[in-house]
C-alpha atoms as a PDB file:
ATOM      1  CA  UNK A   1      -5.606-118.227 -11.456  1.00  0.00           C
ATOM      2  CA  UNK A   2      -3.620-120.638  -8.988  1.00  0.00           C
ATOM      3  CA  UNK A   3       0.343-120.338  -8.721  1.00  0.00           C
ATOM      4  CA  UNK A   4       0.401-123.479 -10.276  1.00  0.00           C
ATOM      5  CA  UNK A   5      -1.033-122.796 -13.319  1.00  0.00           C
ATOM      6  CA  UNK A   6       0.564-119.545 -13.672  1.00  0.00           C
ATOM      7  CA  UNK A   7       3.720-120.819 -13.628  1.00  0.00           C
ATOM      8  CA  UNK A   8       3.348-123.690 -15.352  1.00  0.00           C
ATOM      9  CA  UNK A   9       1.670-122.269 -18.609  1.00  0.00           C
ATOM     10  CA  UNK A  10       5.063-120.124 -18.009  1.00  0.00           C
ATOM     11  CA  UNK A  11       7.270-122.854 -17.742  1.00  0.00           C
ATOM     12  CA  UNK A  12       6.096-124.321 -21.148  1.00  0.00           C
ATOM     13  CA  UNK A  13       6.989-121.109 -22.947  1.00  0.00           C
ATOM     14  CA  UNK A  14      10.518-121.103 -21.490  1.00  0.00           C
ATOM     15  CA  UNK A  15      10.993-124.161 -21.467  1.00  0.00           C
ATOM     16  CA  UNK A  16       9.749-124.691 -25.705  1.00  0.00           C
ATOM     17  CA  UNK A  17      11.770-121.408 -26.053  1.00  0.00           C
ATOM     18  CA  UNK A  18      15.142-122.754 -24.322  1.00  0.00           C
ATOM     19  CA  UNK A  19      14.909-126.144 -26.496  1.00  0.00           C
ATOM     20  CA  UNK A  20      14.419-124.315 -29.893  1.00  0.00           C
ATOM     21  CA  UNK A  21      17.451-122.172 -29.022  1.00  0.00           C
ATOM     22  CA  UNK A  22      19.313-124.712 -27.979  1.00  0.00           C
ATOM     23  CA  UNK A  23      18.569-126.976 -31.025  1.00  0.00           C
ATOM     24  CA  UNK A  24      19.486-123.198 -33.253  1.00  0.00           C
ATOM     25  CA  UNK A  25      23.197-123.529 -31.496  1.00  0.00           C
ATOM     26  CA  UNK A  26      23.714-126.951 -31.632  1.00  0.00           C
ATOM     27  CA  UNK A  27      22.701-126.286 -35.704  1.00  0.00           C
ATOM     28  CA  UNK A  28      24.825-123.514 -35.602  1.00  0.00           C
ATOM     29  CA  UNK A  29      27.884-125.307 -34.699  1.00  0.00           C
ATOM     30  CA  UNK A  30      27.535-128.821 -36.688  1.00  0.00           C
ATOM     31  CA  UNK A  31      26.194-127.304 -40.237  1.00  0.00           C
ATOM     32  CA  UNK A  32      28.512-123.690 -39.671  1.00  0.00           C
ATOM     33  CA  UNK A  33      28.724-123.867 -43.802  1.00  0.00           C
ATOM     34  CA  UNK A  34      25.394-122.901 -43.853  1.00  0.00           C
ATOM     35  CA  UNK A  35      25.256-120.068 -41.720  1.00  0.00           C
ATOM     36  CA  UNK A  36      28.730-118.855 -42.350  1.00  0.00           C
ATOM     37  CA  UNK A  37      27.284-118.994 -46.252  1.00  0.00           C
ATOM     38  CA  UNK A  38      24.423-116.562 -45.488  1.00  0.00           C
ATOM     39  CA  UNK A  39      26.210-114.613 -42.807  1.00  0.00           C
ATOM     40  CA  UNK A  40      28.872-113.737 -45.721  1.00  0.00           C
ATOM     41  CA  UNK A  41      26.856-112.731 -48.330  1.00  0.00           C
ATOM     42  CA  UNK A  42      24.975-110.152 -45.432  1.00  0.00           C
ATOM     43  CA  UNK A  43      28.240-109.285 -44.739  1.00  0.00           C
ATOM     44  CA  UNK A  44      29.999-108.666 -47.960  1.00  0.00           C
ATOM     45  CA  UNK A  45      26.565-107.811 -49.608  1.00  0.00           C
ATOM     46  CA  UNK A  46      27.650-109.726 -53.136  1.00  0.00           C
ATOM     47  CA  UNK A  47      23.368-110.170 -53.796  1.00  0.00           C
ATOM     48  CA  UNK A  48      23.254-106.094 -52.873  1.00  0.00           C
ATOM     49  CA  UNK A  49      26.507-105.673 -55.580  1.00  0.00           C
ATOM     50  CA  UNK A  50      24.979-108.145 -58.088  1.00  0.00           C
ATOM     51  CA  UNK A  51      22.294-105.392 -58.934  1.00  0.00           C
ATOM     52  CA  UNK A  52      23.346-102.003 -60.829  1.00  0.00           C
ATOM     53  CA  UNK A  53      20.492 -99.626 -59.129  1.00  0.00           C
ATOM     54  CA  UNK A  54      18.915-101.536 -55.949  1.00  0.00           C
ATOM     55  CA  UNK A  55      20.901-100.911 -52.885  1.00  0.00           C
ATOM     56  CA  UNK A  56      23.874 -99.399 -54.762  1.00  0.00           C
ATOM     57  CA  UNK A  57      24.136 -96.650 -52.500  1.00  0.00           C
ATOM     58  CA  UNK A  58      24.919 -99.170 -49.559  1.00  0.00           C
ATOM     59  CA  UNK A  59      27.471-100.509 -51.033  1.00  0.00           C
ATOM     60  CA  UNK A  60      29.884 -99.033 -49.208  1.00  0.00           C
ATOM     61  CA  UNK A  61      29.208-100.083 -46.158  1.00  0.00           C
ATOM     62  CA  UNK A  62      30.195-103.972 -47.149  1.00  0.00           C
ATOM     63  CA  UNK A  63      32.431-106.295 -44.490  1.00  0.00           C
ATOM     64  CA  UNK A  64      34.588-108.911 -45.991  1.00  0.00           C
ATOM     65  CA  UNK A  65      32.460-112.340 -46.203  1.00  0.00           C
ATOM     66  CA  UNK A  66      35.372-114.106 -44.268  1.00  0.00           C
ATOM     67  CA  UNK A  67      34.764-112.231 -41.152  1.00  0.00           C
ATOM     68  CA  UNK A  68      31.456-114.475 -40.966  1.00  0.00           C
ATOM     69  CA  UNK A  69      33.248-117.037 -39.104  1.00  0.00           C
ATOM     70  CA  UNK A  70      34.133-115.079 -36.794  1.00  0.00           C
ATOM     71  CA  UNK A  71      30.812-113.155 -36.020  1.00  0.00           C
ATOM     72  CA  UNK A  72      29.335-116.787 -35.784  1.00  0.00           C
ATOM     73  CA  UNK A  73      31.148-118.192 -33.346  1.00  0.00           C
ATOM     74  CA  UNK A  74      29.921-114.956 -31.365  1.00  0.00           C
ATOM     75  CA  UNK A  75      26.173-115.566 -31.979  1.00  0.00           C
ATOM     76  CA  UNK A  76      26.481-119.168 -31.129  1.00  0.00           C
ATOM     77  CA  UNK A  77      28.281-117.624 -27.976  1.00  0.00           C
ATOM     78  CA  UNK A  78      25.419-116.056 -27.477  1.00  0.00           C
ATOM     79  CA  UNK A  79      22.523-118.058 -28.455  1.00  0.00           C
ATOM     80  CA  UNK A  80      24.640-120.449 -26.000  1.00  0.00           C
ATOM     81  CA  UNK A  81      24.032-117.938 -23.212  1.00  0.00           C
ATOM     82  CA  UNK A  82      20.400-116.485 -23.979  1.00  0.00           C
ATOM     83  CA  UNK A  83      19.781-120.150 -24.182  1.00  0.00           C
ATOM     84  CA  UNK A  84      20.799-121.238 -20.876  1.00  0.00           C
ATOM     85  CA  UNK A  85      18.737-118.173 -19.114  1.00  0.00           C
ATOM     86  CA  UNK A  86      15.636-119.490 -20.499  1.00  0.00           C
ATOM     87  CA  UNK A  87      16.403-122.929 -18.761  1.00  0.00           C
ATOM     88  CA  UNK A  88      17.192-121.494 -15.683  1.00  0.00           C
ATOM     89  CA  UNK A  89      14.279-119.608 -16.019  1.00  0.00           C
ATOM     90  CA  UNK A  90      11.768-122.512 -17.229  1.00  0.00           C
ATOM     91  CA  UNK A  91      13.418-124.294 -14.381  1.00  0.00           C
ATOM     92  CA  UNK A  92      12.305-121.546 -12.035  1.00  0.00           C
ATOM     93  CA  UNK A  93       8.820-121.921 -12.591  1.00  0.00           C
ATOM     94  CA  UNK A  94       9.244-125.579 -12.183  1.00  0.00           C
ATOM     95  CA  UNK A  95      10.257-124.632  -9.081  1.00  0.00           C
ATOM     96  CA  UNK A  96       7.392-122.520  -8.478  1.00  0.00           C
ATOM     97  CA  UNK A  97       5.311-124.739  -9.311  1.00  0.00           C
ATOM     98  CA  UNK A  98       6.102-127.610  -6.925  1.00  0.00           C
ATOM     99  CA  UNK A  99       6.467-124.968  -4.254  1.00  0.00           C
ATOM    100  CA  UNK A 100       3.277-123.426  -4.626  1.00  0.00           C
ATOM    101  CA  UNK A 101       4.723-120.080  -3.536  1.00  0.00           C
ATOM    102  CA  UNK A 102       4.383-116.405  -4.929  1.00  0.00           C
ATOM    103  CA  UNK A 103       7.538-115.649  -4.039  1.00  0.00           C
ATOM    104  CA  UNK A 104       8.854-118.005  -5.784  1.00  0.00           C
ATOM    105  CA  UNK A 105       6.690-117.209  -8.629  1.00  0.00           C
ATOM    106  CA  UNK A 106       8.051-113.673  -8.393  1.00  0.00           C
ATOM    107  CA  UNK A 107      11.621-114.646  -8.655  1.00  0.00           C
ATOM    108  CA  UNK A 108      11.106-116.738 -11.975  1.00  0.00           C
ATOM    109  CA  UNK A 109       9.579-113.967 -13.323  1.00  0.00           C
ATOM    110  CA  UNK A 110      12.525-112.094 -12.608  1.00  0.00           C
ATOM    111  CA  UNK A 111      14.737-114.779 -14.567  1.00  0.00           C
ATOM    112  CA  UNK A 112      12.488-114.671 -17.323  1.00  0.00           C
ATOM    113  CA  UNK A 113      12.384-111.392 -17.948  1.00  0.00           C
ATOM    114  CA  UNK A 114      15.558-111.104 -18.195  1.00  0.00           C
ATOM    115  CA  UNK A 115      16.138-114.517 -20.379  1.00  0.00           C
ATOM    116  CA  UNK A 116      13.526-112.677 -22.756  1.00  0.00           C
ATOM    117  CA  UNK A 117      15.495-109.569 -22.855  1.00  0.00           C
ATOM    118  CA  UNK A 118      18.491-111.246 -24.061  1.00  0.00           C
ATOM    119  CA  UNK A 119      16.380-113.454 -26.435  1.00  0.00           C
ATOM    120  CA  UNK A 120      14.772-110.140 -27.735  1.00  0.00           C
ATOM    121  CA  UNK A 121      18.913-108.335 -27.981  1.00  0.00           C
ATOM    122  CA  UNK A 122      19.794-111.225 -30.400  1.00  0.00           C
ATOM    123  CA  UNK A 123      16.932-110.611 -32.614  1.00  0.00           C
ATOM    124  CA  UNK A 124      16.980-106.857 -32.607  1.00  0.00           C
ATOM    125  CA  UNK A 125      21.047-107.431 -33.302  1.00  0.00           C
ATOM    126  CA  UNK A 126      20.107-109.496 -36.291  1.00  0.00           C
ATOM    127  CA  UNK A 127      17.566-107.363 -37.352  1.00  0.00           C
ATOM    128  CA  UNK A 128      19.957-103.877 -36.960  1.00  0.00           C
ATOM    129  CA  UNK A 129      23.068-105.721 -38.610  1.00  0.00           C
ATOM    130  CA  UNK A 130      20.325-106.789 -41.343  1.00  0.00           C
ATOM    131  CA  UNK A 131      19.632-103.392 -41.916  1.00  0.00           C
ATOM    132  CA  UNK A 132      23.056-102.238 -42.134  1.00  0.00           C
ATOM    133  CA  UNK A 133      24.203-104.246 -44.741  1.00  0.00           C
ATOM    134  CA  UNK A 134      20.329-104.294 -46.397  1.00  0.00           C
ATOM    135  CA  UNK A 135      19.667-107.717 -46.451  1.00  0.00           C
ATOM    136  CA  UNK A 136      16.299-106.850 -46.377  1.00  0.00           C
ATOM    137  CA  UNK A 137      16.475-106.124 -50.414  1.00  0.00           C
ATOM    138  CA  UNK A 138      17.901-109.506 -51.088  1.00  0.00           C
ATOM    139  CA  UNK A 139      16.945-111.631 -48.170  1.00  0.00           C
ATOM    140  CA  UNK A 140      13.081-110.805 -47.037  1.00  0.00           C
ATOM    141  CA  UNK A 141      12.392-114.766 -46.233  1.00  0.00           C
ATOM    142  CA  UNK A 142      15.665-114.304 -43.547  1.00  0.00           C
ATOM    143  CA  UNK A 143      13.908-110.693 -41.991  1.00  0.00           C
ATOM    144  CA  UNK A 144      11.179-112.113 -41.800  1.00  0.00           C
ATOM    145  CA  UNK A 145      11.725-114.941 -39.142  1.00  0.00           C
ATOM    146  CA  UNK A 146      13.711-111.790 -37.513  1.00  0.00           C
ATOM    147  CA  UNK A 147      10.832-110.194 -37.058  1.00  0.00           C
ATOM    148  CA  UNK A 148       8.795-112.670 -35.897  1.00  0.00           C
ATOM    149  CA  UNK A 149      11.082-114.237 -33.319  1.00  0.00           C
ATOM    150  CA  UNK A 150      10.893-110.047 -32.107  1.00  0.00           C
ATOM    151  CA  UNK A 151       6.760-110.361 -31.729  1.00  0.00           C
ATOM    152  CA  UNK A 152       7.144-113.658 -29.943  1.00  0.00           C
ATOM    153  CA  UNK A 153       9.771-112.334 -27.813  1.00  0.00           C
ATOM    154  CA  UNK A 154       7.188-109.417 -26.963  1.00  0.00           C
ATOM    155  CA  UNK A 155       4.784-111.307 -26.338  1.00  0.00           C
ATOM    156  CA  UNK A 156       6.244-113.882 -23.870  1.00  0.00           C
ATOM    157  CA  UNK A 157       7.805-110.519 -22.145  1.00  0.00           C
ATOM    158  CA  UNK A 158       4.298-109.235 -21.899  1.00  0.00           C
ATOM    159  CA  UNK A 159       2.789-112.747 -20.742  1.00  0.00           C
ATOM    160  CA  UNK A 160       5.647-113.421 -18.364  1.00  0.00           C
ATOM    161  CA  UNK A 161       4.746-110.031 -16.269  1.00  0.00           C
ATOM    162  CA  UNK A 162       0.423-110.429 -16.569  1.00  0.00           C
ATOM    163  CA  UNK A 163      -1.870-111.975 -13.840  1.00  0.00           C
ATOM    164  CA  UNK A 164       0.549-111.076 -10.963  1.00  0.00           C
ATOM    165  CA  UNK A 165      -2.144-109.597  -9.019  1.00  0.00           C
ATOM    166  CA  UNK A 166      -4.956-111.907  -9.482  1.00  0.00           C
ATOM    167  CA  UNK A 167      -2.862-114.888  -8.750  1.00  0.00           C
ATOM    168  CA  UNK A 168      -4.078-116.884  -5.662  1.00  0.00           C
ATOM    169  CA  UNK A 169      -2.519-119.887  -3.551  1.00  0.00           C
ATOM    170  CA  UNK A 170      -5.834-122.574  -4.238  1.00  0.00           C
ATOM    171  CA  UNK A 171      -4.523-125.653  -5.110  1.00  0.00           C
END
Protein backbone atom coordinates (compact mmCIF):
# COMPACT_ATOMS: atom_id res chain seq x y z
CA UNK A 1 0.00 0.00 0.00
CA UNK A 2 1.32 3.61 -1.04
CA UNK A 3 1.39 6.53 1.67
CA UNK A 4 -1.17 7.98 -0.25
CA UNK A 5 -3.67 5.64 0.01
CA UNK A 6 -2.98 4.86 3.49
CA UNK A 7 -3.61 8.03 4.58
CA UNK A 8 -6.20 8.94 2.62
CA UNK A 9 -8.62 5.93 3.31
CA UNK A 10 -7.56 7.43 6.93
CA UNK A 11 -8.42 10.78 6.29
CA UNK A 12 -12.03 9.80 5.22
CA UNK A 13 -12.66 8.10 8.55
CA UNK A 14 -11.55 11.20 10.49
CA UNK A 15 -12.63 13.35 8.55
CA UNK A 16 -16.69 11.54 8.31
CA UNK A 17 -16.01 11.06 12.10
CA UNK A 18 -15.11 14.90 12.89
CA UNK A 19 -18.31 16.10 10.74
CA UNK A 20 -20.81 13.72 12.52
CA UNK A 21 -19.47 15.02 15.85
CA UNK A 22 -19.51 18.21 14.95
CA UNK A 23 -23.09 18.12 13.49
CA UNK A 24 -23.93 16.00 17.35
CA UNK A 25 -22.67 19.51 19.10
CA UNK A 26 -24.03 21.87 16.95
CA UNK A 27 -27.53 19.58 17.70
CA UNK A 28 -26.62 19.60 21.07
CA UNK A 29 -26.62 23.23 21.52
CA UNK A 30 -29.68 24.47 19.17
CA UNK A 31 -32.37 21.58 20.21
CA UNK A 32 -30.75 21.39 24.22
CA UNK A 33 -34.69 20.51 25.15
CA UNK A 34 -34.16 17.39 23.73
CA UNK A 35 -31.17 16.22 25.24
CA UNK A 36 -31.59 17.99 28.50
CA UNK A 37 -35.18 15.89 28.35
CA UNK A 38 -33.41 12.49 28.12
CA UNK A 39 -30.35 13.46 30.10
CA UNK A 40 -32.96 14.17 33.10
CA UNK A 41 -34.90 11.32 33.12
CA UNK A 42 -31.16 9.19 33.16
CA UNK A 43 -30.45 11.36 35.74
CA UNK A 44 -33.37 11.45 38.04
CA UNK A 45 -34.36 7.87 36.83
CA UNK A 46 -38.41 8.84 36.91
CA UNK A 47 -38.87 5.65 33.98
CA UNK A 48 -36.57 3.44 36.69
CA UNK A 49 -39.19 4.92 39.69
CA UNK A 50 -42.29 4.51 37.46
CA UNK A 51 -41.92 0.62 37.94
CA UNK A 52 -42.59 -1.09 41.52
CA UNK A 53 -39.96 -4.18 41.05
CA UNK A 54 -37.54 -3.39 37.93
CA UNK A 55 -34.61 -1.39 38.98
CA UNK A 56 -36.05 -0.52 42.42
CA UNK A 57 -33.00 -1.30 44.09
CA UNK A 58 -31.18 1.58 42.09
CA UNK A 59 -33.21 3.90 43.08
CA UNK A 60 -31.17 5.39 45.31
CA UNK A 61 -28.64 6.33 43.42
CA UNK A 62 -30.99 9.08 41.43
CA UNK A 63 -29.48 12.88 40.57
CA UNK A 64 -31.95 15.64 40.37
CA UNK A 65 -33.19 15.96 36.54
CA UNK A 66 -32.21 19.75 36.68
CA UNK A 67 -28.60 19.05 36.97
CA UNK A 68 -28.96 17.89 33.16
CA UNK A 69 -28.25 21.27 32.02
CA UNK A 70 -25.47 21.44 33.50
CA UNK A 71 -23.84 18.00 32.61
CA UNK A 72 -24.77 19.06 28.94
CA UNK A 73 -23.12 21.94 28.53
CA UNK A 74 -20.05 19.67 29.67
CA UNK A 75 -20.56 16.99 26.96
CA UNK A 76 -21.05 19.57 24.32
CA UNK A 77 -17.69 20.91 25.91
CA UNK A 78 -16.47 17.95 25.11
CA UNK A 79 -17.87 16.64 22.00
CA UNK A 80 -16.57 20.34 21.06
CA UNK A 81 -13.04 19.18 21.88
CA UNK A 82 -12.99 15.34 20.79
CA UNK A 83 -14.41 16.96 17.75
CA UNK A 84 -11.77 19.29 16.87
CA UNK A 85 -8.91 16.41 17.39
CA UNK A 86 -10.44 14.43 14.74
CA UNK A 87 -10.07 17.51 12.33
CA UNK A 88 -6.75 18.13 13.20
CA UNK A 89 -6.19 14.71 12.79
CA UNK A 90 -8.15 14.15 9.31
CA UNK A 91 -6.23 17.24 8.43
CA UNK A 92 -3.00 15.44 9.21
CA UNK A 93 -3.40 12.85 6.82
CA UNK A 94 -4.32 15.42 4.32
CA UNK A 95 -1.17 16.50 4.97
CA UNK A 96 0.34 13.25 4.54
CA UNK A 97 -1.06 12.73 1.76
CA UNK A 98 0.11 15.67 -0.37
CA UNK A 99 3.50 15.14 1.21
CA UNK A 100 3.92 11.71 0.37
CA UNK A 101 6.00 11.16 3.51
CA UNK A 102 6.01 8.36 6.30
CA UNK A 103 6.87 10.58 8.68
CA UNK A 104 4.33 12.47 8.19
CA UNK A 105 2.10 9.57 8.02
CA UNK A 106 3.46 8.61 11.43
CA UNK A 107 2.61 11.83 13.07
CA UNK A 108 -1.18 11.73 11.95
CA UNK A 109 -1.37 8.58 13.30
CA UNK A 110 -0.26 9.93 16.40
CA UNK A 111 -3.19 12.64 16.29
CA UNK A 112 -5.56 10.10 15.54
CA UNK A 113 -4.99 7.93 18.02
CA UNK A 114 -5.35 10.11 20.33
CA UNK A 115 -8.63 11.94 18.69
CA UNK A 116 -10.02 8.22 18.89
CA UNK A 117 -9.17 7.88 22.45
CA UNK A 118 -11.10 10.81 23.42
CA UNK A 119 -13.93 9.83 20.97
CA UNK A 120 -13.88 6.30 22.66
CA UNK A 121 -13.78 8.34 26.70
CA UNK A 122 -17.11 10.03 25.69
CA UNK A 123 -18.76 6.87 24.79
CA UNK A 124 -17.45 4.72 27.57
CA UNK A 125 -18.59 7.96 29.92
CA UNK A 126 -22.04 7.62 28.47
CA UNK A 127 -22.10 4.15 28.64
CA UNK A 128 -20.69 4.04 32.64
CA UNK A 129 -23.10 7.03 33.66
CA UNK A 130 -25.83 4.81 31.72
CA UNK A 131 -25.13 2.14 33.89
CA UNK A 132 -25.18 4.01 36.99
CA UNK A 133 -28.40 5.34 36.84
CA UNK A 134 -29.68 1.95 34.68
CA UNK A 135 -30.88 3.43 31.76
CA UNK A 136 -30.26 0.38 30.21
CA UNK A 137 -33.79 -1.03 31.76
CA UNK A 138 -35.71 1.84 30.35
CA UNK A 139 -33.65 3.17 27.53
CA UNK A 140 -32.02 0.05 25.40
CA UNK A 141 -32.60 2.06 21.87
CA UNK A 142 -30.17 5.03 23.71
CA UNK A 143 -27.33 2.01 24.88
CA UNK A 144 -27.45 0.82 22.04
CA UNK A 145 -25.99 3.62 19.73
CA UNK A 146 -23.51 3.75 22.95
CA UNK A 147 -22.32 0.74 22.17
CA UNK A 148 -21.95 0.96 18.79
CA UNK A 149 -20.25 4.33 18.53
CA UNK A 150 -17.65 2.08 21.21
CA UNK A 151 -17.10 -0.79 18.24
CA UNK A 152 -16.61 1.93 15.67
CA UNK A 153 -14.35 3.75 17.85
CA UNK A 154 -12.35 0.31 18.14
CA UNK A 155 -12.25 -0.24 15.07
CA UNK A 156 -10.95 3.06 13.57
CA UNK A 157 -8.28 2.76 16.66
CA UNK A 158 -7.34 -0.59 15.29
CA UNK A 159 -7.38 0.63 11.49
CA UNK A 160 -5.60 3.86 12.30
CA UNK A 161 -2.39 1.77 13.73
CA UNK A 162 -2.50 -1.37 10.73
CA UNK A 163 -0.32 -1.46 7.52
CA UNK A 164 2.51 0.65 9.09
CA UNK A 165 5.03 -1.73 8.01
CA UNK A 166 4.00 -2.65 4.61
CA UNK A 167 3.49 0.89 3.61
CA UNK A 168 5.77 1.99 0.67
CA UNK A 169 6.58 5.52 -1.00
CA UNK A 170 5.25 4.37 -4.94
CA UNK A 171 3.26 6.92 -6.16
Amino acid sequence: MTIRLCAFSRFVLLFGLAAWLTIAAINNLTDPQTNRLLLGQTLSMELVKAESVLGSGLTWRSWPAQWSRYILYGIVTFQFFTACLLWYAAGSYAHAIAQNSIQTLVKARGRAVLALTCFLMLWLFFVCGGMWFGYWLKQGAIQSVHMTLILITLASLLYVQSDSEKITTAL
